[in-house]
C-alpha atoms as a PDB file:
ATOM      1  CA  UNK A   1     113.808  93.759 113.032  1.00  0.00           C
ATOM      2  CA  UNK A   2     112.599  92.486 117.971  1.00  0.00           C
ATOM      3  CA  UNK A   3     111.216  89.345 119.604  1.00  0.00           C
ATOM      4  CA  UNK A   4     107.597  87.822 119.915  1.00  0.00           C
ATOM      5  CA  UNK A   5     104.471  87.451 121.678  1.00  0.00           C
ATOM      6  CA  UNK A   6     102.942  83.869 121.129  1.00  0.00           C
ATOM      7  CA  UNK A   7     103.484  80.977 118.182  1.00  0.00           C
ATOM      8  CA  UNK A   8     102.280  77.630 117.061  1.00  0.00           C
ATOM      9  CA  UNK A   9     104.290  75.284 114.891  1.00  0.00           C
ATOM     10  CA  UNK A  10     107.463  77.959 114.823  1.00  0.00           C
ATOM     11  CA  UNK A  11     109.653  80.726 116.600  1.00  0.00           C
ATOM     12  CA  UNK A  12     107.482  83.302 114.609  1.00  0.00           C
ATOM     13  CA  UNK A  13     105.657  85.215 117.201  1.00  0.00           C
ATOM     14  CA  UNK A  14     105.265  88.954 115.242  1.00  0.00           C
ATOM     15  CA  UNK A  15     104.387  88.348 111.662  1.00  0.00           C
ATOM     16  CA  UNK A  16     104.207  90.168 108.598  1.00  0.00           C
ATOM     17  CA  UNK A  17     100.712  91.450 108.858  1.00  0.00           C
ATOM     18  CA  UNK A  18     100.869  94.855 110.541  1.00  0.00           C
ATOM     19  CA  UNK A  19      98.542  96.480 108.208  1.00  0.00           C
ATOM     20  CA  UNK A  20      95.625  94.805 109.716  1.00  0.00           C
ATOM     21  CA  UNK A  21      96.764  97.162 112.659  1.00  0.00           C
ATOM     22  CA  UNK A  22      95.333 100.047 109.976  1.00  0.00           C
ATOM     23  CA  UNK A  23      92.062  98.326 110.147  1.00  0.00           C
ATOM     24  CA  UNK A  24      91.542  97.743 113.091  1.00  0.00           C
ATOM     25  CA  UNK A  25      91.943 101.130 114.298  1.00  0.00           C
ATOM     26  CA  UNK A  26      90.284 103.323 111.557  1.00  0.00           C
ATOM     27  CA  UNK A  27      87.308 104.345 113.345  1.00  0.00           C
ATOM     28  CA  UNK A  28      89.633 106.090 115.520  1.00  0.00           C
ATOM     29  CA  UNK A  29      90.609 108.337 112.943  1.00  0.00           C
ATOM     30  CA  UNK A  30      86.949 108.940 111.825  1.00  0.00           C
ATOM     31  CA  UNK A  31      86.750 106.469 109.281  1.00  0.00           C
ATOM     32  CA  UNK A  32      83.887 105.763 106.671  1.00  0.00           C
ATOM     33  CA  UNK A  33      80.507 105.088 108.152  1.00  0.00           C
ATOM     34  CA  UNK A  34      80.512 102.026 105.737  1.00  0.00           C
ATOM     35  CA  UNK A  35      82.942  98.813 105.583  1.00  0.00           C
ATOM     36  CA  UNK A  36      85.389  99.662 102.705  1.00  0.00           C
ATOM     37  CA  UNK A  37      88.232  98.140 101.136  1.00  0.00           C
ATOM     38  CA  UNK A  38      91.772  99.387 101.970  1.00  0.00           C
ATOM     39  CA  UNK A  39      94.794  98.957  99.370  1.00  0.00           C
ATOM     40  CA  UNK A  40      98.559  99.587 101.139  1.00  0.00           C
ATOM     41  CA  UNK A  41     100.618 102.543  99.519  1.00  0.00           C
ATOM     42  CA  UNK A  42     103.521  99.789  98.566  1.00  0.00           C
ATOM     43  CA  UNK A  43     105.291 103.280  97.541  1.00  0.00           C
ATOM     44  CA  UNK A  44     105.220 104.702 100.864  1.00  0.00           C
ATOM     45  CA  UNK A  45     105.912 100.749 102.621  1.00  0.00           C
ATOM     46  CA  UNK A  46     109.010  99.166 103.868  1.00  0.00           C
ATOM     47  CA  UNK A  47     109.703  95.414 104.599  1.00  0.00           C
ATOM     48  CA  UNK A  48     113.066  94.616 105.406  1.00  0.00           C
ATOM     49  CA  UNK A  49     114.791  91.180 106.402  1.00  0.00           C
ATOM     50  CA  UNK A  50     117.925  91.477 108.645  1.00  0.00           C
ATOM     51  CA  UNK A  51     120.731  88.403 108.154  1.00  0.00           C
ATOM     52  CA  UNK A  52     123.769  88.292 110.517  1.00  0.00           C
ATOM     53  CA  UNK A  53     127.036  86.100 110.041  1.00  0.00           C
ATOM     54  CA  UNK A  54     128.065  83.909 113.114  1.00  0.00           C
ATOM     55  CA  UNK A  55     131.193  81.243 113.229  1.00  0.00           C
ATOM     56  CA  UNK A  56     134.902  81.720 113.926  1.00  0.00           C
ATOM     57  CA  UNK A  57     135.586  83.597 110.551  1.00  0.00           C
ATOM     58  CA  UNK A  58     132.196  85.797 111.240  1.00  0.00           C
ATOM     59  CA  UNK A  59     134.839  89.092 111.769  1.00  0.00           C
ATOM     60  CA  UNK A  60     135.587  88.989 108.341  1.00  0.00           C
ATOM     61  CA  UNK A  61     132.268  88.465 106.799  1.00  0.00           C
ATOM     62  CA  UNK A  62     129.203  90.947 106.970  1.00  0.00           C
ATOM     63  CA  UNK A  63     125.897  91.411 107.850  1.00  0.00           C
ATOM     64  CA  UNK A  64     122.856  91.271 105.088  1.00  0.00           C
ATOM     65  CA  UNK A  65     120.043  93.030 104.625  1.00  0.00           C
ATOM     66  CA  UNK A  66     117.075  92.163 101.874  1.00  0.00           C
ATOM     67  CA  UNK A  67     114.307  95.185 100.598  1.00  0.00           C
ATOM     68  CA  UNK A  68     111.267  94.028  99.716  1.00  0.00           C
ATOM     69  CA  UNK A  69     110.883  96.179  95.810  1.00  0.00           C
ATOM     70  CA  UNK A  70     107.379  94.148  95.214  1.00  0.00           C
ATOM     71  CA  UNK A  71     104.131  94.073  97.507  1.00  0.00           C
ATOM     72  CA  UNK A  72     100.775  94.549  97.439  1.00  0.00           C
ATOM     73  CA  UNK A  73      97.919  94.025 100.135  1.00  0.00           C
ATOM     74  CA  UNK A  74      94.401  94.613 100.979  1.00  0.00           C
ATOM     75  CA  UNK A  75      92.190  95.409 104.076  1.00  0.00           C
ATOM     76  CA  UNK A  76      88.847  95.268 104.468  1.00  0.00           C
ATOM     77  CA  UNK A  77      87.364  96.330 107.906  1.00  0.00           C
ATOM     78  CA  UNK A  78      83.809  97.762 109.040  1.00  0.00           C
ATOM     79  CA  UNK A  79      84.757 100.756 111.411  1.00  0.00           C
ATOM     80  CA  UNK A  80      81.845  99.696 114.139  1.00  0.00           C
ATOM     81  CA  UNK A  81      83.173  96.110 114.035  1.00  0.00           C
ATOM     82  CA  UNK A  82      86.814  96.517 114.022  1.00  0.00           C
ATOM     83  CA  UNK A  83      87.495  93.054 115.370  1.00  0.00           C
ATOM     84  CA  UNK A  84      85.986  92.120 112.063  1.00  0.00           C
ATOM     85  CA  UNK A  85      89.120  93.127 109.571  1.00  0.00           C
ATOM     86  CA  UNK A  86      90.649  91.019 107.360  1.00  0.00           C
ATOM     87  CA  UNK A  87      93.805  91.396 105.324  1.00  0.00           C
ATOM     88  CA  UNK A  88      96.212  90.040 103.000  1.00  0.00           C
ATOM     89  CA  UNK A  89      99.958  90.830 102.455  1.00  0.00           C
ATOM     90  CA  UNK A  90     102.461  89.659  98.971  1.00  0.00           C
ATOM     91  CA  UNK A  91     105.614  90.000  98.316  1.00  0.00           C
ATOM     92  CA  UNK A  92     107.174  88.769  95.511  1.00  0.00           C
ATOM     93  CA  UNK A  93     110.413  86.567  95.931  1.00  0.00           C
ATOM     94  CA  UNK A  94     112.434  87.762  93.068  1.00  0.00           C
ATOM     95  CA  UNK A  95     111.406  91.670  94.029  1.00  0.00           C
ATOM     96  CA  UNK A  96     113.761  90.743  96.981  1.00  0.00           C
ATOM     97  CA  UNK A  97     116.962  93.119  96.705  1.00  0.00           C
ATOM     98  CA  UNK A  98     119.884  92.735  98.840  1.00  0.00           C
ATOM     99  CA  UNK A  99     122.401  95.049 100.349  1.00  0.00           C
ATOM    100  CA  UNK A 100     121.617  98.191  98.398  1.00  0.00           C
ATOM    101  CA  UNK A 101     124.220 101.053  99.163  1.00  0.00           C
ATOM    102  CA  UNK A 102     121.917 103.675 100.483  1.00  0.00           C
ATOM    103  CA  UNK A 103     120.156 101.098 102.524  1.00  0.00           C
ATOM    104  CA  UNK A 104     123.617  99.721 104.590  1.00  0.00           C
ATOM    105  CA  UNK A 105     124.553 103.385 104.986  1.00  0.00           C
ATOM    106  CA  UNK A 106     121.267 104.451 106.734  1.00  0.00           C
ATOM    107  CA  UNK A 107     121.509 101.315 108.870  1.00  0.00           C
ATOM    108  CA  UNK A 108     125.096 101.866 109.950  1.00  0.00           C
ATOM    109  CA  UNK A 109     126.511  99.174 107.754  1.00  0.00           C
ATOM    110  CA  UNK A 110     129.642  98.597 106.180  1.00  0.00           C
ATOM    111  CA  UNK A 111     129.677  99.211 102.569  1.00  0.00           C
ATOM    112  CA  UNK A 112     129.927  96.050  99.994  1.00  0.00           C
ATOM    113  CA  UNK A 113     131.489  95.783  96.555  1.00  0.00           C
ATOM    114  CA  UNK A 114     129.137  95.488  94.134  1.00  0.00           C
ATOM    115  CA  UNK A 115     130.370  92.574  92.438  1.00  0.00           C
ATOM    116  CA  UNK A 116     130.000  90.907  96.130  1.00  0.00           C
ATOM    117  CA  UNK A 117     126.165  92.153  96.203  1.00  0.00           C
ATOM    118  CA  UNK A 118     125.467  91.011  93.192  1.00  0.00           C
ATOM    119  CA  UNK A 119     126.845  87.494  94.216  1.00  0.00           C
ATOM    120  CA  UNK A 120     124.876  87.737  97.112  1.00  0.00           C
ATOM    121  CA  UNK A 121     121.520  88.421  95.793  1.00  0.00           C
ATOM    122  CA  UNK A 122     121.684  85.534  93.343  1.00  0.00           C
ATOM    123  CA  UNK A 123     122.753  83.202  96.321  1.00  0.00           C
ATOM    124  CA  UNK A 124     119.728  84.497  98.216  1.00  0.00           C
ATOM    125  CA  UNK A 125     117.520  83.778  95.594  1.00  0.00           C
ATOM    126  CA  UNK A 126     118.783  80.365  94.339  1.00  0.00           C
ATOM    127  CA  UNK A 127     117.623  76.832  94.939  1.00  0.00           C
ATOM    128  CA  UNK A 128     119.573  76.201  98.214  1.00  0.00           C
ATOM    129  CA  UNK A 129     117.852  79.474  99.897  1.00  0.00           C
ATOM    130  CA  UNK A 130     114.393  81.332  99.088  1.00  0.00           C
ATOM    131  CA  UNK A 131     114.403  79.231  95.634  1.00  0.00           C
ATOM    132  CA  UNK A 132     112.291  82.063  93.711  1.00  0.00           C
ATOM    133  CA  UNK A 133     111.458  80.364  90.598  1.00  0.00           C
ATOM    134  CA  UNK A 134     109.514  77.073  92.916  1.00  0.00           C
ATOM    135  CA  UNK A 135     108.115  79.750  95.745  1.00  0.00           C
ATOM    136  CA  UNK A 136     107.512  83.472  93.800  1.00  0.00           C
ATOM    137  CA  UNK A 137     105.769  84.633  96.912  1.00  0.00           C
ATOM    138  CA  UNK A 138     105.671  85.076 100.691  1.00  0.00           C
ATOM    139  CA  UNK A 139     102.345  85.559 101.896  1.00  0.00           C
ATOM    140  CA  UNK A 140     100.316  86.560 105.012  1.00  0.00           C
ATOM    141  CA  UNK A 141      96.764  86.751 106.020  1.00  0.00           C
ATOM    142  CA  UNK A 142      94.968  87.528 109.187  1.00  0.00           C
ATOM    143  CA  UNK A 143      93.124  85.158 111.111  1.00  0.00           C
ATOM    144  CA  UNK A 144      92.478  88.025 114.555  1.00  0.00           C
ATOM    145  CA  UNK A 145      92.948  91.174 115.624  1.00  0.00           C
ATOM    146  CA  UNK A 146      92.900  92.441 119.475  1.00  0.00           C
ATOM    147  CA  UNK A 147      93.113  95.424 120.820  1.00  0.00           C
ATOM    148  CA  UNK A 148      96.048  95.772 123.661  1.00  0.00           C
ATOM    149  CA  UNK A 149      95.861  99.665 125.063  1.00  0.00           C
ATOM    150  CA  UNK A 150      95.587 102.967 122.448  1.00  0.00           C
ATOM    151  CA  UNK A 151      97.382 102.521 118.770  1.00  0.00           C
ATOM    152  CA  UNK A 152      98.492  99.113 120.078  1.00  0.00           C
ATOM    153  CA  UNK A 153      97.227  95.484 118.838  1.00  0.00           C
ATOM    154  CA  UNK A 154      97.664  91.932 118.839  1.00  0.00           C
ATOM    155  CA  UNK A 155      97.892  90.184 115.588  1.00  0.00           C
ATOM    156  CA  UNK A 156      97.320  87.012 114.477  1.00  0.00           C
ATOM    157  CA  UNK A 157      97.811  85.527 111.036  1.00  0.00           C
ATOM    158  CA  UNK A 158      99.005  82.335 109.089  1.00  0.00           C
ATOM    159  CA  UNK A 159     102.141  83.112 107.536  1.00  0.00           C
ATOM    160  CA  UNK A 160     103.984  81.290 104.663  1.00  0.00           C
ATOM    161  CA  UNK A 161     107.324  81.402 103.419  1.00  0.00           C
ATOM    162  CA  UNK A 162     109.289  78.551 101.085  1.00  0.00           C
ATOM    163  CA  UNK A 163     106.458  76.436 100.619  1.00  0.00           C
ATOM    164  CA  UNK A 164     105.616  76.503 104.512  1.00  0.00           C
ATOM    165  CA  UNK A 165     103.019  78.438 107.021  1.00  0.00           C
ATOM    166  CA  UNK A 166     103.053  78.679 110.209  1.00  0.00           C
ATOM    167  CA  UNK A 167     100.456  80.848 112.405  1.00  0.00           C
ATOM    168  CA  UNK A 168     102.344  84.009 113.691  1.00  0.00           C
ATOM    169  CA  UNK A 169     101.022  86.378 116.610  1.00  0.00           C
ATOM    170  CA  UNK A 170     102.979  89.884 117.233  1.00  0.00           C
ATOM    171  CA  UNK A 171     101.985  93.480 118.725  1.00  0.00           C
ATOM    172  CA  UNK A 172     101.745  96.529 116.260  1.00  0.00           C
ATOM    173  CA  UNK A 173     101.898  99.959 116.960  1.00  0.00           C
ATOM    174  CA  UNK A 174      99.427 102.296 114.851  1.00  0.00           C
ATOM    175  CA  UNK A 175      99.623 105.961 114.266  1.00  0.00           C
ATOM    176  CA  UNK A 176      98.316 108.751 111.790  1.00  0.00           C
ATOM    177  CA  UNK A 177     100.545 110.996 110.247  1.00  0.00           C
ATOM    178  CA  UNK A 178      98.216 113.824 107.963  1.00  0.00           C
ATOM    179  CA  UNK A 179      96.323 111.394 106.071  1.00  0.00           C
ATOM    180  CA  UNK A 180      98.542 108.813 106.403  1.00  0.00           C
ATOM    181  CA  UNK A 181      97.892 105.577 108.664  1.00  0.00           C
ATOM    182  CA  UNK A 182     101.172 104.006 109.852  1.00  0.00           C
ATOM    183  CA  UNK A 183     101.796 100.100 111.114  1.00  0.00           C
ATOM    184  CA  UNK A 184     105.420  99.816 112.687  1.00  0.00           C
ATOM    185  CA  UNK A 185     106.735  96.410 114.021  1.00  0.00           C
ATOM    186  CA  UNK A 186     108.505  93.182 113.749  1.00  0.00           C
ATOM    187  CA  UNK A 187     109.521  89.830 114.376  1.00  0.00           C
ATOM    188  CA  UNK A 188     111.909  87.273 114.201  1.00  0.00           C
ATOM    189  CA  UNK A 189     111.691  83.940 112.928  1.00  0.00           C
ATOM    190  CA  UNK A 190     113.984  80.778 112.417  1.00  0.00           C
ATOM    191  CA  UNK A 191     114.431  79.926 108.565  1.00  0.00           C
ATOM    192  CA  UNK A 192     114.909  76.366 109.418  1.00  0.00           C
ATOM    193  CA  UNK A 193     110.792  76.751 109.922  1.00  0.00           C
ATOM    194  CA  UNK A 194     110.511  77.376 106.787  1.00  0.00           C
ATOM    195  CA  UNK A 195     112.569  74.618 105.283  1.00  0.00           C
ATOM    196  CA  UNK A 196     115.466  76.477 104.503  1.00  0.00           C
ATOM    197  CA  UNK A 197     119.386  75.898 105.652  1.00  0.00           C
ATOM    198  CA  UNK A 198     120.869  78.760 106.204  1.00  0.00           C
ATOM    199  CA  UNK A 199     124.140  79.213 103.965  1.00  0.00           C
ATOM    200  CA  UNK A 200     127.060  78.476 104.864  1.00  0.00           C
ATOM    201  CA  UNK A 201     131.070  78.738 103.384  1.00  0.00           C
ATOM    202  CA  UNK A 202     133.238  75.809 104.386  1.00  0.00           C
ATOM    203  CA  UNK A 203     131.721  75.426 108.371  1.00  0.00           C
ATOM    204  CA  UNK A 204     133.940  79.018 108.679  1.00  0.00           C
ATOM    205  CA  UNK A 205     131.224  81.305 108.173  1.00  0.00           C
ATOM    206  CA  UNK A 206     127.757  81.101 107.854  1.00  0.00           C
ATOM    207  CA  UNK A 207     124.060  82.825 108.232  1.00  0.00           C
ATOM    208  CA  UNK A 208     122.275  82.834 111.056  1.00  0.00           C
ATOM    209  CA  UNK A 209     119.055  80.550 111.661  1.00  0.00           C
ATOM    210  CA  UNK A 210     117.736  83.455 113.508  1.00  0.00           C
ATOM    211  CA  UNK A 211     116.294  86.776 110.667  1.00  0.00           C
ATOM    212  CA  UNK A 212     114.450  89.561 111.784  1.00  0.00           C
ATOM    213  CA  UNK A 213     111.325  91.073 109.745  1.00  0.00           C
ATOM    214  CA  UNK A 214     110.981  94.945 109.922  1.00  0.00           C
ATOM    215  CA  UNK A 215     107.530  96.202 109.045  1.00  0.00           C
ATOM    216  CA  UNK A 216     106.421  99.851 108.075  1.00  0.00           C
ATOM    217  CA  UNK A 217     102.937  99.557 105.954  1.00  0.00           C
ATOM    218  CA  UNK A 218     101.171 102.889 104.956  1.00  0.00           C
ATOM    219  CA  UNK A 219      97.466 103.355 103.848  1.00  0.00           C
ATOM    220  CA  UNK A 220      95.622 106.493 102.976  1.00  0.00           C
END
């Protein structure tokens, strides 16, 4: 999940929006001649949220980490007017799924009993932290797009989480794979911004304020 570039109202500074990235650079690739519509391959996407513990019983606690399982987004760009893309990024709240076995091994974590994941998830999603059934969705859309050297740009976007948006601004980095466009990047972001306490057990052990958002958006 890295740190960011620029921020107003929060710590936010690289946002959820990377597939703009795809738009902005698809004349590059040889594009349509025409502005089209893009729709992100959620199949082929990743968003990931990264949790850590901190406080003087943190060594016997563990690290989190939440898979997006729903979103959906759009692009629409003109390949002569790149600067002119738009897009729009979902993800559903309750699609949120935390600590999944294969995911902690490929990141090097500890494995969790399953009766402890499940506990975890439903903490995650209660009232006292994302609060699913009162916010279903987290939601970006871009607001400006500028081009920082090849396959890299600046994004800008209002993004909301709990209830709450801030404007975010973070660098992506664009490449094609076979027909495949790729967006890679992240951010991090305080979820005291966004109106939610981190948890905490007893003042021994808690979350940090301080997530990180891990991006990988496809488009054909």
């Amino acid at each position: 999940m890295m740190r960011s570039v620029s921020s107003k109202g929060c710590s936010p500074r690289r946002g959820a929006g990377l597939v703009l990235s795809i738009a902005a650079v698809a004349a590059l690739w040889g594009a349509p001649a025409a502005a089209a519509d893009l729709t992100v391959d959620a199949a082929r996407s990743t968003l990931l949220v990264r949790v850590w513990k901190e406080g003087p019983a943190s060594v016997f606690a563990h690290d989190h980490v939440a898979r997006a399982t729903k979103l959906s987004g759009t692009v629409r760009w003109d390949p002569a007017k790149p600067d002119t893309a738009a897009v729009e990024m979902r993800v559903e709240t309750a699609g949120l799924v935390m600590d999944e076995p294969n995911l902690r091994r490929r990141l090097e974590m500890p494995a969790l009993p399953e009766v402890n994941r499940r506990e975890i998830q439903n903490t995650m999603r209660g009232p006292k932290q994302l609060d699913v059934a009162n916010f279903p969705t987290i939601t970006f859309r871009s607001q400006r797009v500028d081009s920082v050297g090849e396959g890299k740009l600046r994004i800008t976007g209002a993004f909301t989480l709990h209830g709450r948006t801030h404007e975010v601004t973070f660098p992506a980095t664009i490449e094609r794979r076979g027909e495949y466009l790729h967006a890679t990047g992240g951010f991090r972001f305080r979820t005291s911004d966004y109106g939610i306490t981190p948890y905490s057990f007893r003042g021994a052990v808690s979350n940090r304020d301080e997530v990180e958002l891990q991006v990988e958006l496809v488009a054909k």
